[in-house]
PDB file of N, CA and C in Angstrom:
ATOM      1  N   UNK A   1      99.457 142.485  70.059  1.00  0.00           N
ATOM      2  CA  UNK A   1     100.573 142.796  70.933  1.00  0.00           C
ATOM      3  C   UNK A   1     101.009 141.562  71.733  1.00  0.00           C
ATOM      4  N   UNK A   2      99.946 141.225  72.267  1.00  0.00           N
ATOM      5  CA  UNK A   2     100.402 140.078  73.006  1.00  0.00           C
ATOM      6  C   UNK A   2     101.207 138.821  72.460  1.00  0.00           C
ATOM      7  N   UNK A   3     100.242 138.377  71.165  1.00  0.00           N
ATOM      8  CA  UNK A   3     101.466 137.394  69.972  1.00  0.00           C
ATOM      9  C   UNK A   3     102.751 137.656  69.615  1.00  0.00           C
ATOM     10  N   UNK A   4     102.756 138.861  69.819  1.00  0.00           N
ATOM     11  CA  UNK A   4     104.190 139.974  69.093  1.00  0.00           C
ATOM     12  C   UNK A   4     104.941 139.511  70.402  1.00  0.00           C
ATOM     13  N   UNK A   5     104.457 139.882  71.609  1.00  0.00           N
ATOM     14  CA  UNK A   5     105.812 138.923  72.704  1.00  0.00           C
ATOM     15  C   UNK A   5     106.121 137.568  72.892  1.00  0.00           C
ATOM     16  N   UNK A   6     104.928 137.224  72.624  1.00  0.00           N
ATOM     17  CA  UNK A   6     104.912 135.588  72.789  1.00  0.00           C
ATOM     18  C   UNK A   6     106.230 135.010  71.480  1.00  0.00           C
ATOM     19  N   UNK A   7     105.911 135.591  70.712  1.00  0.00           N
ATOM     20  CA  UNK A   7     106.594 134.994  69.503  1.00  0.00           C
ATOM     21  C   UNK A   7     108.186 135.917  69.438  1.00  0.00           C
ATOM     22  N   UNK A   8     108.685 136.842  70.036  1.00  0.00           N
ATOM     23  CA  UNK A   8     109.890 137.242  70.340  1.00  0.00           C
ATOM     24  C   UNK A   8     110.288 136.477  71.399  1.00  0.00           C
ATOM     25  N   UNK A   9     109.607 135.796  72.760  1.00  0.00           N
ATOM     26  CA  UNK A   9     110.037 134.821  73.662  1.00  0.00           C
ATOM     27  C   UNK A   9     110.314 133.767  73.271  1.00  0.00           C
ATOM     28  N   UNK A  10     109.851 132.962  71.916  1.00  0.00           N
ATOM     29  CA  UNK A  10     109.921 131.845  71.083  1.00  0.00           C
ATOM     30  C   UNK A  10     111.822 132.507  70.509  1.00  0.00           C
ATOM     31  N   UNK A  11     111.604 133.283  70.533  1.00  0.00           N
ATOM     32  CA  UNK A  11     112.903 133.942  69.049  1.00  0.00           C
ATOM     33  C   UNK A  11     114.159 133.826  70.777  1.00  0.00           C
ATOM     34  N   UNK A  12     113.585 134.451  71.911  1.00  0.00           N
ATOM     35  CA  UNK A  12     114.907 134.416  72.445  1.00  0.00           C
ATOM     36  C   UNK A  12     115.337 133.080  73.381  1.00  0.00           C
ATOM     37  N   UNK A  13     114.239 131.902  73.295  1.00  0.00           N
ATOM     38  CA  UNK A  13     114.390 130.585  74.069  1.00  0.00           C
ATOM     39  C   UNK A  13     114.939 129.969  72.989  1.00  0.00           C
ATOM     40  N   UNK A  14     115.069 129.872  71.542  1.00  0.00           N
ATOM     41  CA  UNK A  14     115.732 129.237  70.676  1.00  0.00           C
ATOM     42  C   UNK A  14     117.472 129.986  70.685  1.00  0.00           C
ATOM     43  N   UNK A  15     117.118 131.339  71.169  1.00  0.00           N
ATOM     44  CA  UNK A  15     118.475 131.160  71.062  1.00  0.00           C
ATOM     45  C   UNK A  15     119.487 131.057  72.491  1.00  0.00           C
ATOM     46  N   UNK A  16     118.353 130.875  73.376  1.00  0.00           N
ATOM     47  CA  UNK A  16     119.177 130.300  74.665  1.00  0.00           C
ATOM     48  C   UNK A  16     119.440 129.027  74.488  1.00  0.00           C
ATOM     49  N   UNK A  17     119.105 128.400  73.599  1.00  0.00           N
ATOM     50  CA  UNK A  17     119.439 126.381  73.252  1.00  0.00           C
ATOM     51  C   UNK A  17     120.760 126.871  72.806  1.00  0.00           C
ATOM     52  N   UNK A  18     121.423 127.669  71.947  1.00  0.00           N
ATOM     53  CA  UNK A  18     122.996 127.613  71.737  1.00  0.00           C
ATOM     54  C   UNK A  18     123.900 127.372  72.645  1.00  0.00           C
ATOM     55  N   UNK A  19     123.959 127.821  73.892  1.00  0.00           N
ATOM     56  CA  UNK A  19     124.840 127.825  74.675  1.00  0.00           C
ATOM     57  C   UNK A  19     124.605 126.159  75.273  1.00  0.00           C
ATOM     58  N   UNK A  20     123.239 125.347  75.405  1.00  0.00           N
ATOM     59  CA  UNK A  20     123.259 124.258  75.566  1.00  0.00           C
ATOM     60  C   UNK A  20     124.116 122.935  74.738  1.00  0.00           C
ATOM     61  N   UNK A  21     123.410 123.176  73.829  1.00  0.00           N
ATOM     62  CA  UNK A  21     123.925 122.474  71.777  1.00  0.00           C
ATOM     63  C   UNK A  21     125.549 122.661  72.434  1.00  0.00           C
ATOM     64  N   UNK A  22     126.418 124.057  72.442  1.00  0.00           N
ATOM     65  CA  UNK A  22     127.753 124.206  72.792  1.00  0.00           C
ATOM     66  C   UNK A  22     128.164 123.473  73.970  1.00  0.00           C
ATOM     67  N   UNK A  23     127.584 123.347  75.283  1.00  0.00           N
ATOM     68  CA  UNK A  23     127.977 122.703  76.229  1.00  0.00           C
ATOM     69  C   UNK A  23     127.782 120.965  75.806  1.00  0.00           C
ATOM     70  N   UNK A  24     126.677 120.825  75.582  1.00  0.00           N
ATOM     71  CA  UNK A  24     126.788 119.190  75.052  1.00  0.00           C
ATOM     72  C   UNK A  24     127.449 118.119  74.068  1.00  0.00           C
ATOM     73  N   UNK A  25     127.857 119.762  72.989  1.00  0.00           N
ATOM     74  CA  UNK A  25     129.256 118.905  72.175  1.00  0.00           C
ATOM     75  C   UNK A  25     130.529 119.060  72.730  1.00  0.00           C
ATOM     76  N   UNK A  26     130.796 120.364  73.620  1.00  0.00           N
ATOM     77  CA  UNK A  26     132.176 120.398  74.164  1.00  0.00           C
ATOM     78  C   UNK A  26     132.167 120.145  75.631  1.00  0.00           C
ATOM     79  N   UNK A  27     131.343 119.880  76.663  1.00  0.00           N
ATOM     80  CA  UNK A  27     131.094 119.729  78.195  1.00  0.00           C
ATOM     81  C   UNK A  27     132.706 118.601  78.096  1.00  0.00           C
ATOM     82  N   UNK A  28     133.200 119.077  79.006  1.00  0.00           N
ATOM     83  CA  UNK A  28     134.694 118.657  79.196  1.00  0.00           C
ATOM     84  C   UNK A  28     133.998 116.564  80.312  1.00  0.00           C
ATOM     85  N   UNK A  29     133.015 116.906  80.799  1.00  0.00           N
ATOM     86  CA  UNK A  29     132.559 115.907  81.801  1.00  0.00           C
ATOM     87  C   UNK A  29     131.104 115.523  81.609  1.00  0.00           C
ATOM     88  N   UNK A  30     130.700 114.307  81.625  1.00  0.00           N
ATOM     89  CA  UNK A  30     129.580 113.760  81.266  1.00  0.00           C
ATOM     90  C   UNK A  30     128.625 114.153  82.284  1.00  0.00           C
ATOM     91  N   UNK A  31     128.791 114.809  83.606  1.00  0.00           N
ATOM     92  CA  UNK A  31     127.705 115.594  84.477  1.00  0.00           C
ATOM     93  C   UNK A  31     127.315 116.683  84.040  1.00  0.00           C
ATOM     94  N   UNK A  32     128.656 117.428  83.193  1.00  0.00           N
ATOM     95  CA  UNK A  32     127.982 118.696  82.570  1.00  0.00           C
ATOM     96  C   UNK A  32     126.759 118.649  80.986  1.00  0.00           C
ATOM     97  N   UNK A  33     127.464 117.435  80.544  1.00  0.00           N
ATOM     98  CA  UNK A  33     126.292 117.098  79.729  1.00  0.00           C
ATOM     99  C   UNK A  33     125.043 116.707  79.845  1.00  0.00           C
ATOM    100  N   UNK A  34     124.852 116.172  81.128  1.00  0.00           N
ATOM    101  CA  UNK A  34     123.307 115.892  81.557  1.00  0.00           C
ATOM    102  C   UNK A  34     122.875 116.895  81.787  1.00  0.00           C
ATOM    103  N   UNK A  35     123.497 118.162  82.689  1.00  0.00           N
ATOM    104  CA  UNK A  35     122.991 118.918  83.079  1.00  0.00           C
ATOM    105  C   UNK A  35     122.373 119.781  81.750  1.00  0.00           C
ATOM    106  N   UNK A  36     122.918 120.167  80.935  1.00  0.00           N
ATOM    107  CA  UNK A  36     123.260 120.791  79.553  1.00  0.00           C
ATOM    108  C   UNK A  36     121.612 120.272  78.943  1.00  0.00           C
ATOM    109  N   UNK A  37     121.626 119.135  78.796  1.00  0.00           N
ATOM    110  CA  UNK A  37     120.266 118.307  78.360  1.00  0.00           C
ATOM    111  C   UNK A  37     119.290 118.291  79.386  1.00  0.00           C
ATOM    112  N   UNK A  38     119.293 118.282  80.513  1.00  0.00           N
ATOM    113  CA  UNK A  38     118.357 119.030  81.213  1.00  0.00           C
ATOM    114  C   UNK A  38     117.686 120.295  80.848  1.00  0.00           C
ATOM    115  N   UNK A  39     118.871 121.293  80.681  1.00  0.00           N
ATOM    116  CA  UNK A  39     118.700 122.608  80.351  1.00  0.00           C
ATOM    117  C   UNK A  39     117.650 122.372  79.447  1.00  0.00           C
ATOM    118  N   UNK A  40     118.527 122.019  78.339  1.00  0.00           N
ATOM    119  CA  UNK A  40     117.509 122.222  76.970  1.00  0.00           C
ATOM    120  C   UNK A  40     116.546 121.390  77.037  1.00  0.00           C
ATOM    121  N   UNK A  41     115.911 120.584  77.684  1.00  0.00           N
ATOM    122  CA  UNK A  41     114.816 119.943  77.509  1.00  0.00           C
ATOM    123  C   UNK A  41     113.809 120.840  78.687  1.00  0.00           C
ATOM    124  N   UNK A  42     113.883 121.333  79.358  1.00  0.00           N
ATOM    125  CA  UNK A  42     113.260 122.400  80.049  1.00  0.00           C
ATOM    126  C   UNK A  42     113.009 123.699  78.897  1.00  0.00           C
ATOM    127  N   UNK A  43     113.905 124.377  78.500  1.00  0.00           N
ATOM    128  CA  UNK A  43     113.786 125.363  77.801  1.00  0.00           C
ATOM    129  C   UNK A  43     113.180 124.840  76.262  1.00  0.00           C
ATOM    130  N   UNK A  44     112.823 123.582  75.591  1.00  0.00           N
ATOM    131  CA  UNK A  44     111.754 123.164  74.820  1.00  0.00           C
ATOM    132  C   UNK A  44     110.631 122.825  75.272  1.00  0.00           C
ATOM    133  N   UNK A  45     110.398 122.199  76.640  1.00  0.00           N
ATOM    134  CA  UNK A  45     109.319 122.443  77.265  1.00  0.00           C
ATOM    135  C   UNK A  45     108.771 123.911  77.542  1.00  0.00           C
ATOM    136  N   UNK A  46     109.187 124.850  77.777  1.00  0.00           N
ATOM    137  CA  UNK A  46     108.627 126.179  77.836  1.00  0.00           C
ATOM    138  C   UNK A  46     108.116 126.577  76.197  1.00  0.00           C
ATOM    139  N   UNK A  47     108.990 125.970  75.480  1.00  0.00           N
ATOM    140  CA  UNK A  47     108.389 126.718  74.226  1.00  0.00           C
ATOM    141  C   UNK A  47     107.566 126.228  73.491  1.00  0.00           C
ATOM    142  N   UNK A  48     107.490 124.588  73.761  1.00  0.00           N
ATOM    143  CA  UNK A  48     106.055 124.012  73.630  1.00  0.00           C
ATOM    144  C   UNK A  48     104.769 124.414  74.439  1.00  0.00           C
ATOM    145  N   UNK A  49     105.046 125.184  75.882  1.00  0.00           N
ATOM    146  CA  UNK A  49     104.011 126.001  76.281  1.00  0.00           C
ATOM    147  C   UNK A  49     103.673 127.052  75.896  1.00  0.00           C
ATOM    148  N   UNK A  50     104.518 128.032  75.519  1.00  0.00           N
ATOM    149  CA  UNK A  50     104.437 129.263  74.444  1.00  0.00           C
ATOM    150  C   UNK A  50     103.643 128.806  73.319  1.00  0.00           C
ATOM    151  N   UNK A  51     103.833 127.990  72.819  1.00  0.00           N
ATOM    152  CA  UNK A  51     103.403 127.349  71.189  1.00  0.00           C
ATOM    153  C   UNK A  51     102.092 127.533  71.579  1.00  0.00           C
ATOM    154  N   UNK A  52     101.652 126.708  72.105  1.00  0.00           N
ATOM    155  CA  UNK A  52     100.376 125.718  72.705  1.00  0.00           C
ATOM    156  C   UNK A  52      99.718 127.213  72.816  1.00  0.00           C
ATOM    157  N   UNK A  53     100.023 127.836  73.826  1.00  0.00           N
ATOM    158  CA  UNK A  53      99.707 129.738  73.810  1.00  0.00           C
ATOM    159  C   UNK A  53      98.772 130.135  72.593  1.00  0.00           C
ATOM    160  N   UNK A  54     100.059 130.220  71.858  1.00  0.00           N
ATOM    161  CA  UNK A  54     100.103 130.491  70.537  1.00  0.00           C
ATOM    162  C   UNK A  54      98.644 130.584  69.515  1.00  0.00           C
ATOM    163  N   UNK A  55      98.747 129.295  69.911  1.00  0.00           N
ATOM    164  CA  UNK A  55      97.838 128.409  68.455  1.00  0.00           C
ATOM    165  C   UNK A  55      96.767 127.598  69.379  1.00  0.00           C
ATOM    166  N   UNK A  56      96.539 128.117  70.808  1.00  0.00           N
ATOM    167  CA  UNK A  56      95.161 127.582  71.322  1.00  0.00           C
ATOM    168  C   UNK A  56      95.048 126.043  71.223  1.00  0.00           C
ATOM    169  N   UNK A  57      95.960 125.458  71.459  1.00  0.00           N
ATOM    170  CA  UNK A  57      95.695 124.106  71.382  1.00  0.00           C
ATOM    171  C   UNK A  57      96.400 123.248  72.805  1.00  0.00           C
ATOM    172  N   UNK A  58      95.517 122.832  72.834  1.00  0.00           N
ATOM    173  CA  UNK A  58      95.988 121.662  74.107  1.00  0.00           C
ATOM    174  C   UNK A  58      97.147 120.088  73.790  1.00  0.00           C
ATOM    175  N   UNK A  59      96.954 120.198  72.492  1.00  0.00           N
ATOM    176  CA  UNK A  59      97.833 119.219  72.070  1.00  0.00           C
ATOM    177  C   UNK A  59      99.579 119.045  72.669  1.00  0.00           C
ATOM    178  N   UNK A  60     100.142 120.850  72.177  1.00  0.00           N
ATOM    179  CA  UNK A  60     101.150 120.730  72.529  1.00  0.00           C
ATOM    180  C   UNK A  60     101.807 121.053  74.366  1.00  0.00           C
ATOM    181  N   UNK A  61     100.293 121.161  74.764  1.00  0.00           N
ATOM    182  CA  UNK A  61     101.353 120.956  76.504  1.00  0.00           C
ATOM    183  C   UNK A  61     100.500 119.238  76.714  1.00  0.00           C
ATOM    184  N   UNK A  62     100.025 118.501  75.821  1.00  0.00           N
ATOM    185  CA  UNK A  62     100.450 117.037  76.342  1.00  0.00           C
ATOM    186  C   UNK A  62     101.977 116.637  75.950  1.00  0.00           C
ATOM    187  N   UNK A  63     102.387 117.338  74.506  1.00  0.00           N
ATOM    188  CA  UNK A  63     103.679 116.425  74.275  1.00  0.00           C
ATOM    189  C   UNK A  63     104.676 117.134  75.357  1.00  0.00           C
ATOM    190  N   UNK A  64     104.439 118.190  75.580  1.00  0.00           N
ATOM    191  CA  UNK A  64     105.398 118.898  76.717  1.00  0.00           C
ATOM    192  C   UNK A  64     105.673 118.200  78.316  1.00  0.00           C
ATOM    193  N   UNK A  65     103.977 118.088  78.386  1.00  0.00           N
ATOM    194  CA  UNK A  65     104.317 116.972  79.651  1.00  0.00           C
ATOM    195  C   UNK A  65     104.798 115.726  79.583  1.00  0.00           C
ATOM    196  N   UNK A  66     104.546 114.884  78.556  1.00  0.00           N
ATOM    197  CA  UNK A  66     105.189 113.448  78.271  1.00  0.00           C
ATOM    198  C   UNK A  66     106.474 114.135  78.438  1.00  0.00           C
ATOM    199  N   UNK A  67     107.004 115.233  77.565  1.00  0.00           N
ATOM    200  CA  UNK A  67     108.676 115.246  77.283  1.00  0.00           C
ATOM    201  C   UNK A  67     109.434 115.688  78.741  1.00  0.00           C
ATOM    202  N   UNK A  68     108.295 116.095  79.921  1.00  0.00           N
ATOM    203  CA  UNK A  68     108.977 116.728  80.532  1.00  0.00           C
ATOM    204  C   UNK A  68     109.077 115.432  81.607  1.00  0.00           C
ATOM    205  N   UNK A  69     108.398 114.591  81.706  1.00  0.00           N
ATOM    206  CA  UNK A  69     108.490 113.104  82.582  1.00  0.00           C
ATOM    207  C   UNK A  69     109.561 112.326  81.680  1.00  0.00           C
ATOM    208  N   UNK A  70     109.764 112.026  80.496  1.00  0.00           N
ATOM    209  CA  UNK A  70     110.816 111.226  80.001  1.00  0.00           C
ATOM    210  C   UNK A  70     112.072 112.287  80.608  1.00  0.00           C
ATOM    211  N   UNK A  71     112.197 112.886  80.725  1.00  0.00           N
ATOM    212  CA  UNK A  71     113.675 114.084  80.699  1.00  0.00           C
ATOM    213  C   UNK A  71     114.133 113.784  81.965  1.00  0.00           C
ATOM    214  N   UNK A  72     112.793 114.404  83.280  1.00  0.00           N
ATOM    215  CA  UNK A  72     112.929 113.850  84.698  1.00  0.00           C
ATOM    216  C   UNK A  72     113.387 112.698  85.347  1.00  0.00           C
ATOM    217  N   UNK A  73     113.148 111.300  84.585  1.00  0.00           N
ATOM    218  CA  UNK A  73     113.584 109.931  84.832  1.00  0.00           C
ATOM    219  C   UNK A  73     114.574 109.804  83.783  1.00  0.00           C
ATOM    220  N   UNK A  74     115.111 110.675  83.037  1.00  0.00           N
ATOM    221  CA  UNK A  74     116.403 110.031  82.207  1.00  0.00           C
ATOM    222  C   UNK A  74     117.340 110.690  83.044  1.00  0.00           C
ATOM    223  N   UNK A  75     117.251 112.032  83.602  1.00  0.00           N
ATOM    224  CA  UNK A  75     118.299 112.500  84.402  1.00  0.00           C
ATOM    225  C   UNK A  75     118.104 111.698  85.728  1.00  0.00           C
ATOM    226  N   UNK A  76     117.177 111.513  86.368  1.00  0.00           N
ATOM    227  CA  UNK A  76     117.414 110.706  87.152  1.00  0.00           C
ATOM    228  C   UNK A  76     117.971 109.573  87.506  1.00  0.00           C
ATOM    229  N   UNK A  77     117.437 109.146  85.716  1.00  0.00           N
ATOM    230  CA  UNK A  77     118.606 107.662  85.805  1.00  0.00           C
ATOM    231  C   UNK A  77     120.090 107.774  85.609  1.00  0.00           C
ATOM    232  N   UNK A  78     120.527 108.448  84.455  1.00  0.00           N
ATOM    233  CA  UNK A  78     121.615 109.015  84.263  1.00  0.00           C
ATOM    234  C   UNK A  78     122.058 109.143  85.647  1.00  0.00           C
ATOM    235  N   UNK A  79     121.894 110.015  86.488  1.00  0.00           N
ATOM    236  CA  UNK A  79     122.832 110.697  87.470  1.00  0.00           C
ATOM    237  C   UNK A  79     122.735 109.771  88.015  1.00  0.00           C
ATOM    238  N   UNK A  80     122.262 108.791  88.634  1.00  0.00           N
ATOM    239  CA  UNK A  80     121.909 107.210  89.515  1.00  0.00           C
ATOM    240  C   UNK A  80     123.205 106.579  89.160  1.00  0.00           C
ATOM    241  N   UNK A  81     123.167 106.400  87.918  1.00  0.00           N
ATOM    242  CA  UNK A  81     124.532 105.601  87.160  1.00  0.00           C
ATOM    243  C   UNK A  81     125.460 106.236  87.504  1.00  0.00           C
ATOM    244  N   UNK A  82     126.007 107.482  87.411  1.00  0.00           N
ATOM    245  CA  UNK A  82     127.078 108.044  87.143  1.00  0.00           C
ATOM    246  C   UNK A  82     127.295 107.893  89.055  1.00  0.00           C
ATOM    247  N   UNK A  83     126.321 108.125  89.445  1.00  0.00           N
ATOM    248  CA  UNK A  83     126.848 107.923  91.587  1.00  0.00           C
ATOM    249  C   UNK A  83     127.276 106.622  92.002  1.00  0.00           C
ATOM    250  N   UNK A  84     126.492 105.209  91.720  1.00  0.00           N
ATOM    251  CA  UNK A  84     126.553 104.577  91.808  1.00  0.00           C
ATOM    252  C   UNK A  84     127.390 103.017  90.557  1.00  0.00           C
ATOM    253  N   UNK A  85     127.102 103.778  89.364  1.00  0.00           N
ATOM    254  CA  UNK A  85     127.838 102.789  88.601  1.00  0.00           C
ATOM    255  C   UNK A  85     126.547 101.596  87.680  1.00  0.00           C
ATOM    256  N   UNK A  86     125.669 101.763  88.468  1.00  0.00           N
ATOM    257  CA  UNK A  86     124.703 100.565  88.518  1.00  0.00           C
ATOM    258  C   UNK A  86     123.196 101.292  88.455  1.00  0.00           C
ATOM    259  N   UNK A  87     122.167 100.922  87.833  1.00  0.00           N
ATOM    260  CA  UNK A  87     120.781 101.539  88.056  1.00  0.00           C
ATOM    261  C   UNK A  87     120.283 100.719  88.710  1.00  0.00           C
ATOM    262  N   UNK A  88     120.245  99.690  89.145  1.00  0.00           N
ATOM    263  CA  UNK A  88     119.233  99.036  89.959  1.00  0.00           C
ATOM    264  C   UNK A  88     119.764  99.130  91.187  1.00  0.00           C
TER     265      UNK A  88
END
């Protein structure tokens, strides 16, 4: 029972990435696209924790945490640029 939800939460976080995928090819403004890639890199981080769940392995919440520190400092940098023009 418990796999049976885990793995329908897998079925409905893949299909919350559509509305992301849609905002990041059509986002009218490059803030809505960061944000958009935020989204979805949060909502693949959850499902690399689901996974990891899954299949008892510790492997996949290391790549989750690496992915979730690269994501944190790319939006950070990103939005830095877009305020200021400049990252340093």
């Amino acid at each position: 029972m418990n796999s049976l939800l885990l793995n329908i939460s897998l079925v409905f976080m893949v299909l919350s990435l559509i509305p992301c995928l849609y905002r990041i090819i059509k986002g009218p403004t490059i803030p809505d696209r960061v944000v958009a890639i935020d989204a979805m890199t949060t909502v693949i981080i959850v499902m690399l924790g689901v996974y990891s769940l899954l299949q008892n392995s510790v492997f996949f919440m290391d790549v989750a945490l690496v992915l979730a520190i690269i994501s944190f400092v790319g939006t950070v940098t990103i939005s830095k640029y877009l305020d200021e023009g400049a990252v340093f």
